[in-house]
N, C-alpha and C. Protein backbone atom coordinates (compact mmCIF):
# COMPACT_ATOMS: atom_id res chain seq x y z
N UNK A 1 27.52 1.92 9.87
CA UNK A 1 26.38 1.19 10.39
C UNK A 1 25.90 1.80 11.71
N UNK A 2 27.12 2.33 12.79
CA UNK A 2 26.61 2.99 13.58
C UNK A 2 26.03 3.84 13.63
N UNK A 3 26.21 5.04 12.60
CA UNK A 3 25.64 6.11 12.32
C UNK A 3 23.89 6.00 12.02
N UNK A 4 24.13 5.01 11.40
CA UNK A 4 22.65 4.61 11.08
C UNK A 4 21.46 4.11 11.77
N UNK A 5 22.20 3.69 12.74
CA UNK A 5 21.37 3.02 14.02
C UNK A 5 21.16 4.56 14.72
N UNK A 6 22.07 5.46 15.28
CA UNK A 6 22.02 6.23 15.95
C UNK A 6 20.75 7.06 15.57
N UNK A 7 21.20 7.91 14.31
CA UNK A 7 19.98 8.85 13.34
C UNK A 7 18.35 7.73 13.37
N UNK A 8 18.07 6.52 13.54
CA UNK A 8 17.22 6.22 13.75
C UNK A 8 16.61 6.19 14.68
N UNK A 9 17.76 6.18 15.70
CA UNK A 9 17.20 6.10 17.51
C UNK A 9 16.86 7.98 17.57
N UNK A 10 17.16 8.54 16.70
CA UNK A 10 17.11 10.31 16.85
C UNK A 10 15.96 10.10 16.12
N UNK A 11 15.49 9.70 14.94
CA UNK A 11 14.41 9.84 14.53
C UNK A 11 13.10 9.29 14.73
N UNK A 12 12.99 8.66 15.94
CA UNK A 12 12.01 7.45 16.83
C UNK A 12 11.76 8.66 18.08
N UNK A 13 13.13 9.46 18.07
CA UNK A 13 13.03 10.05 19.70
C UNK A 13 12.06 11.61 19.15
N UNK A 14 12.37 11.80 17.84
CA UNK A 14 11.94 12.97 17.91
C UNK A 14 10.26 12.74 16.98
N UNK A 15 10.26 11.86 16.62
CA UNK A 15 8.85 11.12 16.27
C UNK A 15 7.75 11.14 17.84
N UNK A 16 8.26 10.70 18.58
CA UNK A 16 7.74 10.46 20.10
C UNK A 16 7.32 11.74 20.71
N UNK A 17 8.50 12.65 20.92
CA UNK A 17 8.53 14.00 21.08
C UNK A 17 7.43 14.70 20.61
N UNK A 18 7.54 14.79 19.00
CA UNK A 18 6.66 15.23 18.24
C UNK A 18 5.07 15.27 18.46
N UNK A 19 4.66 13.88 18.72
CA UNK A 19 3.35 13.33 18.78
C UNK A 19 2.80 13.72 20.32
N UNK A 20 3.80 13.60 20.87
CA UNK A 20 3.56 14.43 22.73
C UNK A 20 3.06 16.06 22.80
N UNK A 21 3.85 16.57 22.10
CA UNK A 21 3.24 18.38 21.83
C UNK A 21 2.20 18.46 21.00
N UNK A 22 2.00 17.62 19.99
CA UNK A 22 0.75 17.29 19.06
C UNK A 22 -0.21 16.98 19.92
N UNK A 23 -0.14 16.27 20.96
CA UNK A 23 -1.30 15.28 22.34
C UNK A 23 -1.83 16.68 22.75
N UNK A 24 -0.48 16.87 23.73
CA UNK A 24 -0.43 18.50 24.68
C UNK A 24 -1.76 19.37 23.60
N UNK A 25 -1.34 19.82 22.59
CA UNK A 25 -1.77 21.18 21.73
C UNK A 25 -2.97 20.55 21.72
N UNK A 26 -3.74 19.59 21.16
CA UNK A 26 -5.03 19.11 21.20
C UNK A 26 -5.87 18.93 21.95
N UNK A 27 -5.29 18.41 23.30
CA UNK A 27 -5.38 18.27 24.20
C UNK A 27 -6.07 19.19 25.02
N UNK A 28 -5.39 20.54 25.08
CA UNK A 28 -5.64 21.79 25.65
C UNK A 28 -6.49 22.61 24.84
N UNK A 29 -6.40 22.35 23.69
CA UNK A 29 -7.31 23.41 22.68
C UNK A 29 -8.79 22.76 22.77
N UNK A 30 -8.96 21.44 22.89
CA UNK A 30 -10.44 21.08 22.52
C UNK A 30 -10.74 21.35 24.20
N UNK A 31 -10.09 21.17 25.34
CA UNK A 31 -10.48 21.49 26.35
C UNK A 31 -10.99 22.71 26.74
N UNK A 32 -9.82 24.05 26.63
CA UNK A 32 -10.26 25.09 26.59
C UNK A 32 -11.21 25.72 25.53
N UNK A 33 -10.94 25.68 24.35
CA UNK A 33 -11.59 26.06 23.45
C UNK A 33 -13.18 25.37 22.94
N UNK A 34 -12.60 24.15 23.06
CA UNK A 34 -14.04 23.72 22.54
C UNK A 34 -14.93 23.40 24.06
N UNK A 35 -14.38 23.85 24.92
CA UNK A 35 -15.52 23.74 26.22
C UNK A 35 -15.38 22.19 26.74
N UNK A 36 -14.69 21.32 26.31
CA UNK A 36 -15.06 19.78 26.32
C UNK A 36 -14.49 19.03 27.72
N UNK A 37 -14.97 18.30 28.66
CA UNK A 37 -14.41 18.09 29.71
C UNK A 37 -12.93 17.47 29.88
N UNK A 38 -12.17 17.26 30.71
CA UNK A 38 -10.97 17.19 30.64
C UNK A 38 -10.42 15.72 29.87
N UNK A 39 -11.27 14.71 30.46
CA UNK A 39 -11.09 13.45 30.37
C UNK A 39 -11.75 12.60 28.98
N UNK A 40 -12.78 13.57 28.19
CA UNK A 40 -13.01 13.66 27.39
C UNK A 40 -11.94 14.07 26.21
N UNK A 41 -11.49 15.17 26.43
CA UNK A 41 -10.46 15.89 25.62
C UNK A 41 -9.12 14.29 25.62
N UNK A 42 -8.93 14.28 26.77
CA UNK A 42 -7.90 13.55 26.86
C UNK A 42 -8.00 12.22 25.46
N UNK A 43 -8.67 11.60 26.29
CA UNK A 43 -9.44 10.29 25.51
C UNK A 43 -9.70 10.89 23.60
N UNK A 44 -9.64 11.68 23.48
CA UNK A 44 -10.15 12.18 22.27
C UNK A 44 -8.45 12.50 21.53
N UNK A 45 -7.42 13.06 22.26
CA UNK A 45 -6.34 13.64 21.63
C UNK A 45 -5.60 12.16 21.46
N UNK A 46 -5.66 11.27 22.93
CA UNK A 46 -4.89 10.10 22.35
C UNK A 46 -5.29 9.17 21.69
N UNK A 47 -6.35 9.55 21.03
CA UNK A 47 -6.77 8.15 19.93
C UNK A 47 -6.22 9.15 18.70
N UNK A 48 -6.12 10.33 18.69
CA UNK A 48 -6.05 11.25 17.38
C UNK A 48 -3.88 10.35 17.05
N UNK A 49 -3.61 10.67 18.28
CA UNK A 49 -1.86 10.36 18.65
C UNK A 49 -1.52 8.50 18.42
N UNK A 50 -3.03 7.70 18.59
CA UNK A 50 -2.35 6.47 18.52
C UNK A 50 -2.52 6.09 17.16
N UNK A 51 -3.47 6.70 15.87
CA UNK A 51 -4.06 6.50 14.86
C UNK A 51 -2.18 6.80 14.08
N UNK A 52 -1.89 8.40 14.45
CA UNK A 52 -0.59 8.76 14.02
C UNK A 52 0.32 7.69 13.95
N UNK A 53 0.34 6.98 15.14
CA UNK A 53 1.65 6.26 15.89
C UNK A 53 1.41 4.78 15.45
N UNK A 54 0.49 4.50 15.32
CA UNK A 54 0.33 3.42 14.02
C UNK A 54 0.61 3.54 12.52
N UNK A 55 0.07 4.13 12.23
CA UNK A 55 0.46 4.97 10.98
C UNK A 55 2.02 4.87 10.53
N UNK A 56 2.53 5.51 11.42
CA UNK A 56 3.86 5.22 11.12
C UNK A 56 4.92 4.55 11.31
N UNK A 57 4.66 3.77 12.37
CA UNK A 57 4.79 2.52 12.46
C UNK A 57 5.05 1.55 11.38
N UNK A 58 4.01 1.53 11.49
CA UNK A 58 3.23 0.68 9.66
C UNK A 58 3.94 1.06 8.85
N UNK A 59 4.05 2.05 8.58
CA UNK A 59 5.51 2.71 7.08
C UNK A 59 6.77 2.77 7.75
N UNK A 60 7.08 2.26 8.65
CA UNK A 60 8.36 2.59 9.22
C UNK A 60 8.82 0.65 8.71
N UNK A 61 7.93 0.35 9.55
CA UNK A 61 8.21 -1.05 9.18
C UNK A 61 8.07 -1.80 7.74
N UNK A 62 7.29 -1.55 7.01
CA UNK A 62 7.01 -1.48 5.33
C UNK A 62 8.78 -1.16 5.05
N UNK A 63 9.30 0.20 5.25
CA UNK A 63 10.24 0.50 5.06
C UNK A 63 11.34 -0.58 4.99
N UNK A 64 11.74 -1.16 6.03
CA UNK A 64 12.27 -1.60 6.89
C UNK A 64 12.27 -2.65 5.83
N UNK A 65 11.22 -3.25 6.19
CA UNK A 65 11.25 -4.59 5.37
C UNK A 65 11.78 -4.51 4.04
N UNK A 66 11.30 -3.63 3.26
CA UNK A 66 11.99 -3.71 1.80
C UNK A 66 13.60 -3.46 1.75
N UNK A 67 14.48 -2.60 3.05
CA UNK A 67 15.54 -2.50 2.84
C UNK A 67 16.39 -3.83 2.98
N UNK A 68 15.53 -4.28 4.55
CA UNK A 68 16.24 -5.99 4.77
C UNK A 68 16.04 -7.07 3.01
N UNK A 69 15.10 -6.70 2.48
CA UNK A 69 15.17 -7.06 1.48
C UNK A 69 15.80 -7.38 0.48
N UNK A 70 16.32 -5.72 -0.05
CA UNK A 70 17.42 -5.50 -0.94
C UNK A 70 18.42 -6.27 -0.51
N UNK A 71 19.31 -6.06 0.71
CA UNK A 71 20.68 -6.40 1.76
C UNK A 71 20.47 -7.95 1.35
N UNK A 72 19.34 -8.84 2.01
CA UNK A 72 19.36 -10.13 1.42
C UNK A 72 19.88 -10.50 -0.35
N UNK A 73 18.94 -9.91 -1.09
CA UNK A 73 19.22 -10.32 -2.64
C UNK A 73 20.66 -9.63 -2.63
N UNK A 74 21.24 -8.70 -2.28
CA UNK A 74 22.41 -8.11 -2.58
C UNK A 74 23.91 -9.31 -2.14
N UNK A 75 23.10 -9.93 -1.01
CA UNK A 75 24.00 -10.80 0.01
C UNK A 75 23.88 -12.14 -1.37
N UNK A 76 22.96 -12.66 -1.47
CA UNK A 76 22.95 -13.78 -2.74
C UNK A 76 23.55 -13.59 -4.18
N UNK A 77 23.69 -12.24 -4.00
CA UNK A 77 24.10 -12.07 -5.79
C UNK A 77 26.19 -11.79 -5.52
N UNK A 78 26.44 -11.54 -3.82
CA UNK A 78 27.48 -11.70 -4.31
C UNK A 78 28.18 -13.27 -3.78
């Protein structure tokens, strides 16, 4: 059970991580590249990062729920 908690707290940390260099890379590319002002860019990469971070969220928790699920009916059937 511990193991399982842990690999989730690793997979939340590197989810987070992830979406931060995803921000960064967007961030800097529509700035430099596409000419676009800073605060603009900004405002533009973290709605791209909160759309993500909902997203998965949403299926993280979907997830979630169907496992508490199973564990319940599993808990009644024995």
């Amino acid at each position: 059970m511990i193991t399982k908690i842990i690999w989730e707290a690793f997979s939340v940390a590197l989810l987070l991580y992830g979406l931060y260099l995803v921000y960064v890379f967007l961030w800097f590319s529509s700035f430099r590249i596409l000419e676009i002002d800073m605060t603009t860019a900004k405002i533009i990469s973290g709605s791209i990062i909160g759309i993500i971070l909902l997203f998965s969220s949403f299926k993280w928790t979907k997830k979630k729920r169907k496992e508490l699920q199973l564990l319940k009916e599993k808990e009644k059937e024995e």
